[in-house]
N, C-alpha and C. Protein backbone atom coordinates (compact mmCIF):
# COMPACT_ATOMS: atom_id res chain seq x y z
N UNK A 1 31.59 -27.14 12.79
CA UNK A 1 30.16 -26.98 12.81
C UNK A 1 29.52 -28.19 12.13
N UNK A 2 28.12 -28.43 13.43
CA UNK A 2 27.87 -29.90 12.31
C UNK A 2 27.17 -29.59 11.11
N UNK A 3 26.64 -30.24 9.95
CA UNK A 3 26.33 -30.29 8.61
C UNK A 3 24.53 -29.86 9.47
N UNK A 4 24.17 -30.46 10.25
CA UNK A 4 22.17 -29.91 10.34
C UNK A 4 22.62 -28.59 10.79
N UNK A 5 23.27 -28.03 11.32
CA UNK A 5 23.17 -27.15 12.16
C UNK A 5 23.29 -25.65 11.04
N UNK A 6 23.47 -26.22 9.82
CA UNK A 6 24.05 -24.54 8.97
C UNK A 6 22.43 -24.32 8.61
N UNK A 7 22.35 -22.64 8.88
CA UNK A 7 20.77 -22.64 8.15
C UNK A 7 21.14 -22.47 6.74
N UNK A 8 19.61 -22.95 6.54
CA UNK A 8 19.12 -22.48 5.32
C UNK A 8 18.77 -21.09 4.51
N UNK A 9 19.59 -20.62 3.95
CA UNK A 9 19.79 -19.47 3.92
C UNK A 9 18.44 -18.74 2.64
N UNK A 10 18.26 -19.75 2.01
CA UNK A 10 17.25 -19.59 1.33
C UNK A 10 15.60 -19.25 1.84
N UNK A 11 15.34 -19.76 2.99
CA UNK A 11 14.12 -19.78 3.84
C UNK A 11 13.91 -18.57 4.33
N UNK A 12 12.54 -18.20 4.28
CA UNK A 12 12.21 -17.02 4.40
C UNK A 12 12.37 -16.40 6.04
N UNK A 13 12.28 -15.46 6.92
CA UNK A 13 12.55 -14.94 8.00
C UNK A 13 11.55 -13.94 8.53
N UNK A 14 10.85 -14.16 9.08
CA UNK A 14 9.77 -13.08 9.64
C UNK A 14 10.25 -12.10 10.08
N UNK A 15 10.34 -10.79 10.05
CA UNK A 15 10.46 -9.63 10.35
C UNK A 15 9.70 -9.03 11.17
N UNK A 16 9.80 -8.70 12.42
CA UNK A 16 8.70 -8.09 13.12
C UNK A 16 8.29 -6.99 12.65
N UNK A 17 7.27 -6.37 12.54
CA UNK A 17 6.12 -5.17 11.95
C UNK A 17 6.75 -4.06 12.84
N UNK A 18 6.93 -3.07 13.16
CA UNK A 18 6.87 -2.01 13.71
C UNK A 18 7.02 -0.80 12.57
N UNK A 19 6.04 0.39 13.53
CA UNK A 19 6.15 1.66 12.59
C UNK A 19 7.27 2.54 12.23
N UNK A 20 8.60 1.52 12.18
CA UNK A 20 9.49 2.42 11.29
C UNK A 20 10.34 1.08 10.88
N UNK A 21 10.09 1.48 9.49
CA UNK A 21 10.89 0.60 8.49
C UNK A 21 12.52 1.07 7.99
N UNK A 22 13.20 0.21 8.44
CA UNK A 22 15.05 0.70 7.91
C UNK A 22 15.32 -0.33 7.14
N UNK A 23 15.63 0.74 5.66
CA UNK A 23 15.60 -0.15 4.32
C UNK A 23 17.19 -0.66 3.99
N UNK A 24 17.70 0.01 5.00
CA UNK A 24 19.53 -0.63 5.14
C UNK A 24 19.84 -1.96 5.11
N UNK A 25 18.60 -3.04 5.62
CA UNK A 25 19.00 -4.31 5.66
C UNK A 25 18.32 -5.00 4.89
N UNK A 26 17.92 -4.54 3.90
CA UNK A 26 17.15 -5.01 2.90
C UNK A 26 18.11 -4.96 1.33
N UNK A 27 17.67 -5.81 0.30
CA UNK A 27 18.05 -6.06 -0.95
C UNK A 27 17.12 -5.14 -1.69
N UNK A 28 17.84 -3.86 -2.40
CA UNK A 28 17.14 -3.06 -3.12
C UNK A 28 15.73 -3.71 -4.32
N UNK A 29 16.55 -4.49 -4.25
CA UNK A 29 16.22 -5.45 -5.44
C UNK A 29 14.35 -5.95 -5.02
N UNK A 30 14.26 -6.45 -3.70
CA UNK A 30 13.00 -6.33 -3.22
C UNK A 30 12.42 -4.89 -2.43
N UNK A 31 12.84 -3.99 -3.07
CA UNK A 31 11.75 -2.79 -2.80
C UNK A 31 10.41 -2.64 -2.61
N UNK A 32 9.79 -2.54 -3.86
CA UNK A 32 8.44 -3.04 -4.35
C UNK A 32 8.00 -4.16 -3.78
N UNK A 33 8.04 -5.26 -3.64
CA UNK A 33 7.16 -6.26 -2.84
C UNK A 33 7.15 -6.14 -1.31
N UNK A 34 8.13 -5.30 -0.28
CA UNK A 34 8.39 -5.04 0.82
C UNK A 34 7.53 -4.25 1.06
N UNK A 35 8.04 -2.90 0.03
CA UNK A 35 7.41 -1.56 0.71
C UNK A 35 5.47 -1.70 0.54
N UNK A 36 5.19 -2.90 -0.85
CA UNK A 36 3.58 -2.79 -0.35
C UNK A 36 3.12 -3.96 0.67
N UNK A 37 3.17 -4.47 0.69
CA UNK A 37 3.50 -6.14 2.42
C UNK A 37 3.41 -4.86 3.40
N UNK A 38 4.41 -4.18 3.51
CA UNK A 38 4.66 -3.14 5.07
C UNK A 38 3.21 -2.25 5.00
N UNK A 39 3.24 -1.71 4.02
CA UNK A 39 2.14 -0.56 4.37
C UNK A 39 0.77 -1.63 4.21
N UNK A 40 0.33 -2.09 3.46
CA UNK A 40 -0.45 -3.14 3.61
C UNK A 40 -0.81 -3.43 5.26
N UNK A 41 0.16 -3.93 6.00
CA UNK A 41 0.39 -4.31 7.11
C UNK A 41 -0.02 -3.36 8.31
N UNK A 42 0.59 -2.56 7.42
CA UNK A 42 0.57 -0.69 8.51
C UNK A 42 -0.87 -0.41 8.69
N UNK A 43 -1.63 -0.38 7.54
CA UNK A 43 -3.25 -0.56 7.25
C UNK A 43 -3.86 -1.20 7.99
N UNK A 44 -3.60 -2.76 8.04
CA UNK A 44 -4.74 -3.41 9.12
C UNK A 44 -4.05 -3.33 10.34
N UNK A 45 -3.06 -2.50 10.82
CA UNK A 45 -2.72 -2.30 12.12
C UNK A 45 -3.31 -1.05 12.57
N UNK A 46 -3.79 -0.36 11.44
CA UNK A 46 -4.47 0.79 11.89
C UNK A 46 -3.76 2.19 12.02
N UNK A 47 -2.50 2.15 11.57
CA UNK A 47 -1.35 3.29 12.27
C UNK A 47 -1.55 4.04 10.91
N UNK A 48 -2.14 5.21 11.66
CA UNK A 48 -1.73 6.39 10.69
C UNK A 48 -1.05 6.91 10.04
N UNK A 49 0.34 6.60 11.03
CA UNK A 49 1.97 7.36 10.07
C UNK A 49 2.49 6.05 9.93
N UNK A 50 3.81 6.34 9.40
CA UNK A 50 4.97 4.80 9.66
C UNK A 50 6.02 5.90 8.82
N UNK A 51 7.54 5.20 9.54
CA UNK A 51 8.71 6.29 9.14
C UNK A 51 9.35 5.22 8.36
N UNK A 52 9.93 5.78 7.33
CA UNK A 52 10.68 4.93 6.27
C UNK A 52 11.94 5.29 6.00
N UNK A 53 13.10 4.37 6.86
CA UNK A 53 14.22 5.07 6.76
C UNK A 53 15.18 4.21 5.99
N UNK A 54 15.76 5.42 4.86
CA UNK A 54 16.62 5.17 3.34
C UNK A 54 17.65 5.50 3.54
N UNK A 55 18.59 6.28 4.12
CA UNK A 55 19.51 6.52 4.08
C UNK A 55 19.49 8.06 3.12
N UNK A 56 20.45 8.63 3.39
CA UNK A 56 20.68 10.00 2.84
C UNK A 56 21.49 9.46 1.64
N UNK A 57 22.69 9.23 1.27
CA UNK A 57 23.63 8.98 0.21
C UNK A 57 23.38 9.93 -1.04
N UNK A 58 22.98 9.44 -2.06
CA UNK A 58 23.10 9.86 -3.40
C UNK A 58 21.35 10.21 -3.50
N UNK A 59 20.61 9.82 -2.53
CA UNK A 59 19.21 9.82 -2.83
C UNK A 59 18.74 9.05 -4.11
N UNK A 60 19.36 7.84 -4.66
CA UNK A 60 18.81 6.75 -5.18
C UNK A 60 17.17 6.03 -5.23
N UNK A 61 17.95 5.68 -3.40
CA UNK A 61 16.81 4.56 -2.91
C UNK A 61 15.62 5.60 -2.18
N UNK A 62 15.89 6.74 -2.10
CA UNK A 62 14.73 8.11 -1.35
C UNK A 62 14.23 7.71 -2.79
N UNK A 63 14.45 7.72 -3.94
CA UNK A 63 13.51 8.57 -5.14
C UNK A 63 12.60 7.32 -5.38
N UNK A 64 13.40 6.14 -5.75
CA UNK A 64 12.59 4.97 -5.40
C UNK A 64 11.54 4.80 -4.51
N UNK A 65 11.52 5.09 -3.40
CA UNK A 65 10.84 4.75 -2.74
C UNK A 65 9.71 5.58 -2.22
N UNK A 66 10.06 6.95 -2.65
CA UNK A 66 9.04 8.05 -3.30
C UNK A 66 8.20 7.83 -4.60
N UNK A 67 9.05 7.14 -5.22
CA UNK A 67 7.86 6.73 -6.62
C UNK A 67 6.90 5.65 -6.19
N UNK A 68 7.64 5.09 -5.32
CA UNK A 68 6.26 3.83 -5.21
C UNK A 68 5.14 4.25 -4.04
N UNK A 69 5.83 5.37 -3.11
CA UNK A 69 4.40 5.74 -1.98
C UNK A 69 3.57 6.70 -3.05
N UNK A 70 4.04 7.40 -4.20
CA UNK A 70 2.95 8.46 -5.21
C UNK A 70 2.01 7.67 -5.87
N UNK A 71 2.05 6.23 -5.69
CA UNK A 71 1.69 5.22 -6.07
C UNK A 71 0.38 4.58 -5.67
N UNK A 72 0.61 4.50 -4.81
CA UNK A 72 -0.06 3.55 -3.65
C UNK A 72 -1.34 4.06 -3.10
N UNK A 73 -1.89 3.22 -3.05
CA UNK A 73 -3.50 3.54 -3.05
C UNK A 73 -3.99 3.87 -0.98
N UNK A 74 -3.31 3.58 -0.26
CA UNK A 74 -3.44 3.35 1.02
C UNK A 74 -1.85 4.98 1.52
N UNK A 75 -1.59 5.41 0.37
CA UNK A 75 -0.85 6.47 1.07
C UNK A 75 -1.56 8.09 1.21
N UNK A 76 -1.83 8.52 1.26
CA UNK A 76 -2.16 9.95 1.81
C UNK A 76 -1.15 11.33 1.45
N UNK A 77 -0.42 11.06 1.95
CA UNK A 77 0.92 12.22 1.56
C UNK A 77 2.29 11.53 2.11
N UNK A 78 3.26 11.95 1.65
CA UNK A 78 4.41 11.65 2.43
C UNK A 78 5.58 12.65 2.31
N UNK A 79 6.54 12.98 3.09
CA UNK A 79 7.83 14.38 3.24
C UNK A 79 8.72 13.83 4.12
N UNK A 80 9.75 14.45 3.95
CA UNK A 80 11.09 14.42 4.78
C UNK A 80 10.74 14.48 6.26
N UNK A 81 10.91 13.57 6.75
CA UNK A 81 10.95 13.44 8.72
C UNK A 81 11.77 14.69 9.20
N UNK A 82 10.97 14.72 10.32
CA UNK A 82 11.83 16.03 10.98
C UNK A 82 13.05 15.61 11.32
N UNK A 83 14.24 16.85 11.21
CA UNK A 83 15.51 16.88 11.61
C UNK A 83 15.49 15.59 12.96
N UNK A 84 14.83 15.64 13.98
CA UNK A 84 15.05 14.68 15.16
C UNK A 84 15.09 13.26 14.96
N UNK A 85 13.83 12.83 13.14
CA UNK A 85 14.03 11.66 13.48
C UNK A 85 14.74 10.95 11.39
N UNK A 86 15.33 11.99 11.28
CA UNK A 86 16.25 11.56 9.97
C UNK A 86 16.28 12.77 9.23
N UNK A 87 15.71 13.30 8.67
CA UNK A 87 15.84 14.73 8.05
C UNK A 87 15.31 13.74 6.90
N UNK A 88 16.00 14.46 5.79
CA UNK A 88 16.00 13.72 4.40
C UNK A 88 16.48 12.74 4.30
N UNK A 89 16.93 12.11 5.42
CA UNK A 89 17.78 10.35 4.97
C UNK A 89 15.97 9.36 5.83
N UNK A 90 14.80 10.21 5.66
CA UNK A 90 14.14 8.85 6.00
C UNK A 90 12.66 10.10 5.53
N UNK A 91 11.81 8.89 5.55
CA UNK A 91 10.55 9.67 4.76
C UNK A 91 9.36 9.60 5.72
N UNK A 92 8.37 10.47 5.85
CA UNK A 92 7.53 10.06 6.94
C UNK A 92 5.84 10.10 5.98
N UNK A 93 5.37 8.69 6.54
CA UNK A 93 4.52 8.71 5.03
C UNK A 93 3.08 8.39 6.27
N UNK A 94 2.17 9.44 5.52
CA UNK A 94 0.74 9.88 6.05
C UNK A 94 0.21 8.36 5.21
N UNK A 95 -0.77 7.64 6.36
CA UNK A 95 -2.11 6.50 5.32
C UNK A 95 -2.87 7.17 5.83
N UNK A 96 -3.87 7.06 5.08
CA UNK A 96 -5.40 7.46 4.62
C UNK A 96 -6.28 6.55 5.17
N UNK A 97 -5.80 6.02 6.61
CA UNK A 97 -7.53 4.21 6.69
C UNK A 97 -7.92 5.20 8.03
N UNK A 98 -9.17 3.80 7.52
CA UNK A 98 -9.95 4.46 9.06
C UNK A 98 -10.39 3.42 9.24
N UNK A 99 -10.93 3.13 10.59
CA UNK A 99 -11.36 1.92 11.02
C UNK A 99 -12.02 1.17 11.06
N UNK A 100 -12.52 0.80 9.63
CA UNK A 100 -13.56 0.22 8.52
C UNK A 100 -12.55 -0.15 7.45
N UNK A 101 -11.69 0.19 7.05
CA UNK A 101 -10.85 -0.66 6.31
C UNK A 101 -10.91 0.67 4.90
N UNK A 102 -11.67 1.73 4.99
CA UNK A 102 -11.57 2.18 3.74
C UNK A 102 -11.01 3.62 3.35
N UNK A 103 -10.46 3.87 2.10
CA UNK A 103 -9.16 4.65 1.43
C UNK A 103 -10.17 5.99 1.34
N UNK A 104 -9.07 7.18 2.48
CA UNK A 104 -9.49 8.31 2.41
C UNK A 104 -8.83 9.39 1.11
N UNK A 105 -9.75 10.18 0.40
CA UNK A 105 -9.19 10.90 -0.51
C UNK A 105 -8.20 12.29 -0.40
N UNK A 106 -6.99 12.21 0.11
CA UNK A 106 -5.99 13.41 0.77
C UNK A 106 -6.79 14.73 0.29
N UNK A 107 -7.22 14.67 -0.88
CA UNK A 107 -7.84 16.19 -1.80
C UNK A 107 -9.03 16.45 -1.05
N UNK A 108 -9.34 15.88 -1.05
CA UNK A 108 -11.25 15.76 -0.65
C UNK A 108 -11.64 15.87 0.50
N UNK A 109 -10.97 14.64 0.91
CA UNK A 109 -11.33 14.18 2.88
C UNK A 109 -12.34 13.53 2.85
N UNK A 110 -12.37 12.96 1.42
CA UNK A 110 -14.08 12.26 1.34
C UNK A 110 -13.33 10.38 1.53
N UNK A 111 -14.47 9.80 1.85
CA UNK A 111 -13.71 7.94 1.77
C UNK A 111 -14.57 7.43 0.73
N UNK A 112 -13.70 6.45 0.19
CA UNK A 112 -14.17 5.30 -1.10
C UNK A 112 -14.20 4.45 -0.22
N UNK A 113 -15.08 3.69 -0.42
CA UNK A 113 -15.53 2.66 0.78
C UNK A 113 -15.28 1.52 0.01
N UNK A 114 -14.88 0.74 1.04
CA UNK A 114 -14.35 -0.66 0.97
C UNK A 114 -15.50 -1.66 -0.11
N UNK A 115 -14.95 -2.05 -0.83
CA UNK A 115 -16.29 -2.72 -1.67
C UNK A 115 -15.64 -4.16 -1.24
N UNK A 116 -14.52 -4.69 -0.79
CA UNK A 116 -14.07 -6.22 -0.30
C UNK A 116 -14.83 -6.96 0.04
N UNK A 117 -16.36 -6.28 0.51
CA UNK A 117 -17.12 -6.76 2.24
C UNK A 117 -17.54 -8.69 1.41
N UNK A 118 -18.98 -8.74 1.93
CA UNK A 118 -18.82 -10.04 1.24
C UNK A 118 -18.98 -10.46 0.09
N UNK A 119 -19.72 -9.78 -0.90
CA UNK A 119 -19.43 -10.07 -2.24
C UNK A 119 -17.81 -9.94 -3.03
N UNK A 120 -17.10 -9.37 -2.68
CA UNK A 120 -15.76 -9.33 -3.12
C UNK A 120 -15.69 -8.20 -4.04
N UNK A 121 -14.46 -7.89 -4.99
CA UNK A 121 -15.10 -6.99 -5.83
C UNK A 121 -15.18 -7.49 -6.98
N UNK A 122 -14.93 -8.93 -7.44
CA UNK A 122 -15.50 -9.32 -8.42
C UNK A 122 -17.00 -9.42 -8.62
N UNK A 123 -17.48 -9.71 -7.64
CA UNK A 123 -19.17 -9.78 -7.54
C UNK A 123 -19.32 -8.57 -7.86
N UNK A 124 -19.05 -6.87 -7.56
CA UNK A 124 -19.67 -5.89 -8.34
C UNK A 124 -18.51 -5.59 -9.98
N UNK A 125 -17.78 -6.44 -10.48
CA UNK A 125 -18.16 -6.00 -11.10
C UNK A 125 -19.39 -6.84 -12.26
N UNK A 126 -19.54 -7.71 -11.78
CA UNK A 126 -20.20 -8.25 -12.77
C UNK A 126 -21.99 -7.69 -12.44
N UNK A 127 -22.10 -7.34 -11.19
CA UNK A 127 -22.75 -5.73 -10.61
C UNK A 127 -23.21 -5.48 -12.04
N UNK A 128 -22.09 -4.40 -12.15
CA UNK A 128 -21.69 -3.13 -13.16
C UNK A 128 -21.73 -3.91 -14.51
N UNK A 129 -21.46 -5.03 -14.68
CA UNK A 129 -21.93 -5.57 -16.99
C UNK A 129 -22.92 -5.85 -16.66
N UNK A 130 -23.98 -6.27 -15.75
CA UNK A 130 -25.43 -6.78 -15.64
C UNK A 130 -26.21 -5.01 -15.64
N UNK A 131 -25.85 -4.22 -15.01
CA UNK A 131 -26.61 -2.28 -15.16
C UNK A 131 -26.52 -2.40 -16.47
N UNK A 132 -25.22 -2.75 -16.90
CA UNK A 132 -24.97 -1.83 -18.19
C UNK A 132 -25.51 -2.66 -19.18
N UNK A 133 -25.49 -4.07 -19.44
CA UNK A 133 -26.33 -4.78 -20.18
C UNK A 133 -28.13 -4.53 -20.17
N UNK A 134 -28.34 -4.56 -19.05
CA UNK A 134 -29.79 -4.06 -18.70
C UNK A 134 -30.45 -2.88 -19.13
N UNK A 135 -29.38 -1.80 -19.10
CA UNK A 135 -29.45 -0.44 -20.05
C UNK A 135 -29.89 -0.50 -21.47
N UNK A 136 -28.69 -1.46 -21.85
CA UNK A 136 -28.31 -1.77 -23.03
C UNK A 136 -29.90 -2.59 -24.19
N UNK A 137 -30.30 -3.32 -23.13
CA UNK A 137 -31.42 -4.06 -23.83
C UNK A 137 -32.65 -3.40 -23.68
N UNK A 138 -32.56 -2.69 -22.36
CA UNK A 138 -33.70 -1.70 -22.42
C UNK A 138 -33.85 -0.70 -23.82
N UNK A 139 -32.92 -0.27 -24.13
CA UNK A 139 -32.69 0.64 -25.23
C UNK A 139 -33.23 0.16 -26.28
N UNK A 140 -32.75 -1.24 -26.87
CA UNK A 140 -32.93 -1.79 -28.18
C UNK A 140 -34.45 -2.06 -27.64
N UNK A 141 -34.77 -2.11 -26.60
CA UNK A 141 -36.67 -2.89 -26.53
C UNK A 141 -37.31 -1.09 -26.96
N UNK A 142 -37.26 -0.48 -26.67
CA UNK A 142 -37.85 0.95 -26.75
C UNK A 142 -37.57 1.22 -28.10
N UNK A 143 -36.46 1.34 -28.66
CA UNK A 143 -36.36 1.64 -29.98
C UNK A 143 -37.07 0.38 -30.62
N UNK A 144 -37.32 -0.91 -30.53
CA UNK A 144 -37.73 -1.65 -31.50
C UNK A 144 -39.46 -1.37 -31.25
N UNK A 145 -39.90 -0.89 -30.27
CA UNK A 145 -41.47 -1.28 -30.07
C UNK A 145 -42.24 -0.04 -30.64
């Protein structure tokens, strides 16, 4: 084999997106930066469900990967896939978007709306110390006059 021809094993590899993720060919080790990239992804694709398949074994990498969807701000609920498409060796995880970009409350059914739009959300918060400063000086003007 010639010497250009070996890849680079270090270089990253695009993964095509589809709604079921199999964590078998993955390095446990990148869990966490995968599993939020995917659902992230799952989000501006708009897909309601996406199946997450762990393997049954010792239930290790299930608990893992249950702690990080109880987590996650774009998940909704998530449970064991039906017997047809893994049982307990894969997880089937509910998102919460709608087609405005913003996080529905599973309890409620109410939405927190996207504050990203064009101010960002740094622009409210500095929003929110300019109210509260404004409060703030209002107060001391009333009490001093």
């Amino acid at each position: 084999m010639r010497r250009d021809k070996i890849p680079d094993w270090n270089e990253a590899v695009a993964v095509p997106v589809e709604p079921v993720l199999d964590l078998h060919t993955f390095d446990p080790r990148e869990l966490k930066p995968l599993l939020e990239d995917y659902l992230e992804e799952a989000h501006e694709r708009g897909w309601s469900q996406v199946l997450i398949i762990h393997g049954k074994g010792r239930g290790v990498l299930r608990h893992r990967v249950r702690a990080l969807l109880a987590r996650h701000p774009r998940v909704a609920a998530y449970h064991d896939a039906p017997p047809t498409l893994g049982s307990w060796g894969a997880t089937l995880v509910h998102l919460n978007v709608d087609k405005d970009g913003n996080i529905q409350d599973p309890a409620t059914g109410k939405f927190f709306y996207n504050l990203d739009g064009p101010l960002g959300p740094s622009a409210w918060l500095w929003l929110g110390v300019g109210v509260v400063l404004g409060v703030a000086l209002g107060a001391v003007w009333w009490w001093l006059r």
